[in-house]
Protein backbone atom coordinates (compact mmCIF):
# COMPACT_ATOMS: atom_id res chain seq x y z
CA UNK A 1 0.00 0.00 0.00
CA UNK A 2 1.52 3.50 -0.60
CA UNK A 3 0.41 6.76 0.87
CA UNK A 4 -0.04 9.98 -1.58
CA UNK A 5 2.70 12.15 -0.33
CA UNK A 6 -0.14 14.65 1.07
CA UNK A 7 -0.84 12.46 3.91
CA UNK A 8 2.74 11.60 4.56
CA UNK A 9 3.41 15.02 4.66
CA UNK A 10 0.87 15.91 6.66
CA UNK A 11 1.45 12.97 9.47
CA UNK A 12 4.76 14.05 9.56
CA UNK A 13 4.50 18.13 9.84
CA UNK A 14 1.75 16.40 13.31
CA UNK A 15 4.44 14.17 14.53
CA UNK A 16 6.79 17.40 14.36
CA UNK A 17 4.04 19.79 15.88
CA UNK A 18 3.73 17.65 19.04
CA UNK A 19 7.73 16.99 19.28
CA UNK A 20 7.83 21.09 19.32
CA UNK A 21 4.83 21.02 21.95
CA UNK A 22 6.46 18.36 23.92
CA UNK A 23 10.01 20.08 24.24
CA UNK A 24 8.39 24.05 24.71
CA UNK A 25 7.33 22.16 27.45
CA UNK A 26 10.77 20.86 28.99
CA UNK A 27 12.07 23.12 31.99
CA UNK A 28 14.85 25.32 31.35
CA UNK A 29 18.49 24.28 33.12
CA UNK A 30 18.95 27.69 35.53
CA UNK A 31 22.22 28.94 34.63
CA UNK A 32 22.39 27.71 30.78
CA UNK A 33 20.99 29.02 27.75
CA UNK A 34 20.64 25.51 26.14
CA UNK A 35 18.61 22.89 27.95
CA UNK A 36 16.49 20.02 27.59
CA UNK A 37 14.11 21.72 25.17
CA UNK A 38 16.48 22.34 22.52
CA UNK A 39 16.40 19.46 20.61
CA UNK A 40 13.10 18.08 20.45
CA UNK A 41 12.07 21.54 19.94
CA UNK A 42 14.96 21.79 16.92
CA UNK A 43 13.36 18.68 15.41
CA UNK A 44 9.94 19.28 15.75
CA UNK A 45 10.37 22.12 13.62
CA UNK A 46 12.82 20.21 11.08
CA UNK A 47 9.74 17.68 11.04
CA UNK A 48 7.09 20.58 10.41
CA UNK A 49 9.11 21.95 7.83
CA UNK A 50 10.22 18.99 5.68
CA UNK A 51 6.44 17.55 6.21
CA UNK A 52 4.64 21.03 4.97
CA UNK A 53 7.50 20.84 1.76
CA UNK A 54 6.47 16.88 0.94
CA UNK A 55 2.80 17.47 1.30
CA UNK A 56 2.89 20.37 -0.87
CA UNK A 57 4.35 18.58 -3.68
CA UNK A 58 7.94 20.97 -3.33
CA UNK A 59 10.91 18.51 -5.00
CA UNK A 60 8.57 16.14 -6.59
CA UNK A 61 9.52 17.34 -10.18
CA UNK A 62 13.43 16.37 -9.38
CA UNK A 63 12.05 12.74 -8.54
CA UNK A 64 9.99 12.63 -11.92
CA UNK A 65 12.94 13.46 -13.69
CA UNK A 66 15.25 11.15 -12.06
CA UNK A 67 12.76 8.59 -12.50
CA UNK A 68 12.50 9.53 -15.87
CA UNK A 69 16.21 9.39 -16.84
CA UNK A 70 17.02 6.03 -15.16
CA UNK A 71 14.20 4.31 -17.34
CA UNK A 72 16.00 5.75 -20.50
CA UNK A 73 19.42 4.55 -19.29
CA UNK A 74 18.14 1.58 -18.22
CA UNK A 75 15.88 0.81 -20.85
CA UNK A 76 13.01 0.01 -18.93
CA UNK A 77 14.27 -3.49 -18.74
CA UNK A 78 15.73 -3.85 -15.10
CA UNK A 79 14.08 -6.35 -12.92
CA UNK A 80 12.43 -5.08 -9.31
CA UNK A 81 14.49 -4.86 -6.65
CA UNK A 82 12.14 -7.24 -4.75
CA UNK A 83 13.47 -10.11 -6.89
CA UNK A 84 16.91 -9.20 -5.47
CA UNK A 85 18.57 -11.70 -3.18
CA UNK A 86 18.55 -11.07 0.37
CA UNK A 87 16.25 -7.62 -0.56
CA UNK A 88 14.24 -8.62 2.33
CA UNK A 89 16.46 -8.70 4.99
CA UNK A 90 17.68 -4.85 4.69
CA UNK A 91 14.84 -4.48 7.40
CA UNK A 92 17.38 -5.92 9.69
CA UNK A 93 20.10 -3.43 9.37
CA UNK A 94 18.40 -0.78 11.55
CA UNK A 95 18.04 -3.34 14.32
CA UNK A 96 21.38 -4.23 13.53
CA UNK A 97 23.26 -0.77 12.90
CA UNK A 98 21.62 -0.06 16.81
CA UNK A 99 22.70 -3.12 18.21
CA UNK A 100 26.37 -2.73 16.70
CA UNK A 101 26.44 0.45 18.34
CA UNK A 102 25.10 -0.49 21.90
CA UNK A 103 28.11 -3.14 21.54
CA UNK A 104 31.01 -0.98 19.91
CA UNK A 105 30.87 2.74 21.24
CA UNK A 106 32.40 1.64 24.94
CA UNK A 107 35.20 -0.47 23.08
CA UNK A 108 35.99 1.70 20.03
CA UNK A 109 34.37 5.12 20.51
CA UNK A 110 31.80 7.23 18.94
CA UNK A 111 33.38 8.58 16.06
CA UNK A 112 34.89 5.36 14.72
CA UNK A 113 31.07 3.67 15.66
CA UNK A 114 29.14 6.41 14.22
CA UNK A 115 31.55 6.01 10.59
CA UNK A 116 30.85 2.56 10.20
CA UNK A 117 26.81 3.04 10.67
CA UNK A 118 26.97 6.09 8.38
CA UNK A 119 29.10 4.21 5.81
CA UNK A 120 26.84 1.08 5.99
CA UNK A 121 23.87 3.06 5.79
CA UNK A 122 24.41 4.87 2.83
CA UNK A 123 25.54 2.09 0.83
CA UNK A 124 22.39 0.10 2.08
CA UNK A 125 20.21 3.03 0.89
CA UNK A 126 22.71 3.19 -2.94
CA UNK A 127 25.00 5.85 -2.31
CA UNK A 128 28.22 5.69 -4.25
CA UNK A 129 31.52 5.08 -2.59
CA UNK A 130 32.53 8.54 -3.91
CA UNK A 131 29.82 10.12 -1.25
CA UNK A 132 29.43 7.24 1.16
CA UNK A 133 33.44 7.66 2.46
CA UNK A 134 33.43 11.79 2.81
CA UNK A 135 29.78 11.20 4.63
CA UNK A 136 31.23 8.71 6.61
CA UNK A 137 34.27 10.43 7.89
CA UNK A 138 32.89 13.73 8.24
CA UNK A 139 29.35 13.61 9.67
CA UNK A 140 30.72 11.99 13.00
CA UNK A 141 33.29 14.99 13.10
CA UNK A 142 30.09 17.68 13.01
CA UNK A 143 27.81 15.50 15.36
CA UNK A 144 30.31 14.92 17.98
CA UNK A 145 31.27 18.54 17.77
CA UNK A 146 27.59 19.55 18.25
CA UNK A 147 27.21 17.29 21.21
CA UNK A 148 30.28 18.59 22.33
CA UNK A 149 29.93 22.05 22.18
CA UNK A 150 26.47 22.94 21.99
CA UNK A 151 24.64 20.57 24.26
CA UNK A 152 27.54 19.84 25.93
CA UNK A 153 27.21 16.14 25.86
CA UNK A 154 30.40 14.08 26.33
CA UNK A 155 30.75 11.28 23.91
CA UNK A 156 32.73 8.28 24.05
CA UNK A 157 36.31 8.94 22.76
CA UNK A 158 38.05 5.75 22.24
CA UNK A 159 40.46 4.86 19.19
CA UNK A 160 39.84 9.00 17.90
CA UNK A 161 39.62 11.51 20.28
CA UNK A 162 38.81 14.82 19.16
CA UNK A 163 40.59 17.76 19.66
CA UNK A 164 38.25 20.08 21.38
């Protein structure tokens, strides 16, 4: 069954709405400008956004178009990726990416953890090596830095240790 993106868009710019209610909510921390509220309140309106934008249809004509070149490269001949081996079993890897981390972050830290879920992830979901590497080595470098430094959140350091 598939959803038209209006009501996707519109669950999610809800599920957003009530993540903003729920962290306005939150106390402050007396003595800090950045408390609990921050970040569900951050993501609820990431949600709102990004769920107004898909149920209004914004980006949909990039999709047609990329949809529209691969079936003239590919002819219109490739098979569904349901017939794929083992296509079934990617809903595992979330599961698994979670567990690997519960296990790994004490032993090897969070930057090293957080490079192999990032890397894995992307090329689960058909990025190119030529993106998934960078992505992999640098978006553990900002997150840990925004832990670090703006909800001052320690993280584990292990086999990399940052700097700051």
């Amino acid at each position: 069954m598939r959803l038209p993106d209006y009501v996707t868009g519109l669950f999610l710019t809800g599920l957003g709405g009530l993540s903003f209610y729920g962290g306005s909510l939150l106390p402050p921390v007396p003595g800090q400008q950045v408390g609990p509220n921050v970040f569900p309140v951050v993501v609820g309106a990431g949600l709102m956004i990004c769920g107004v934008m898909i149920a209004l249809g914004i980006g949909r004509k990039f999709e047609d178009e990329a949809e529209a070149d691969l079936a003239a490269i590919e002819g219109g001949a490739a098979a569904p990726e349901e017939t794929r081996p083992l296509y079934r079993l990617r809903v595992l890897l979330p599961p698994g990416l979670i567990l690997f981390y519960v296990l790994a972050v004490e032993r090897i830290g969070f930057i090293a953890t957080a490079a192999v879920l990032i890397f894995v992830s992307s090329l689960a979901l058909g990025a190119r090596l030529k993106l998934a590497i960078p992505l992999a080595i640098l978006a553990p470098v900002v997150v840990h830095l925004l832990f670090y430094k703006l909800l001052r959140v320690p993280l584990t350091a292990g086999l990399i240790p940052m700097p700051w």
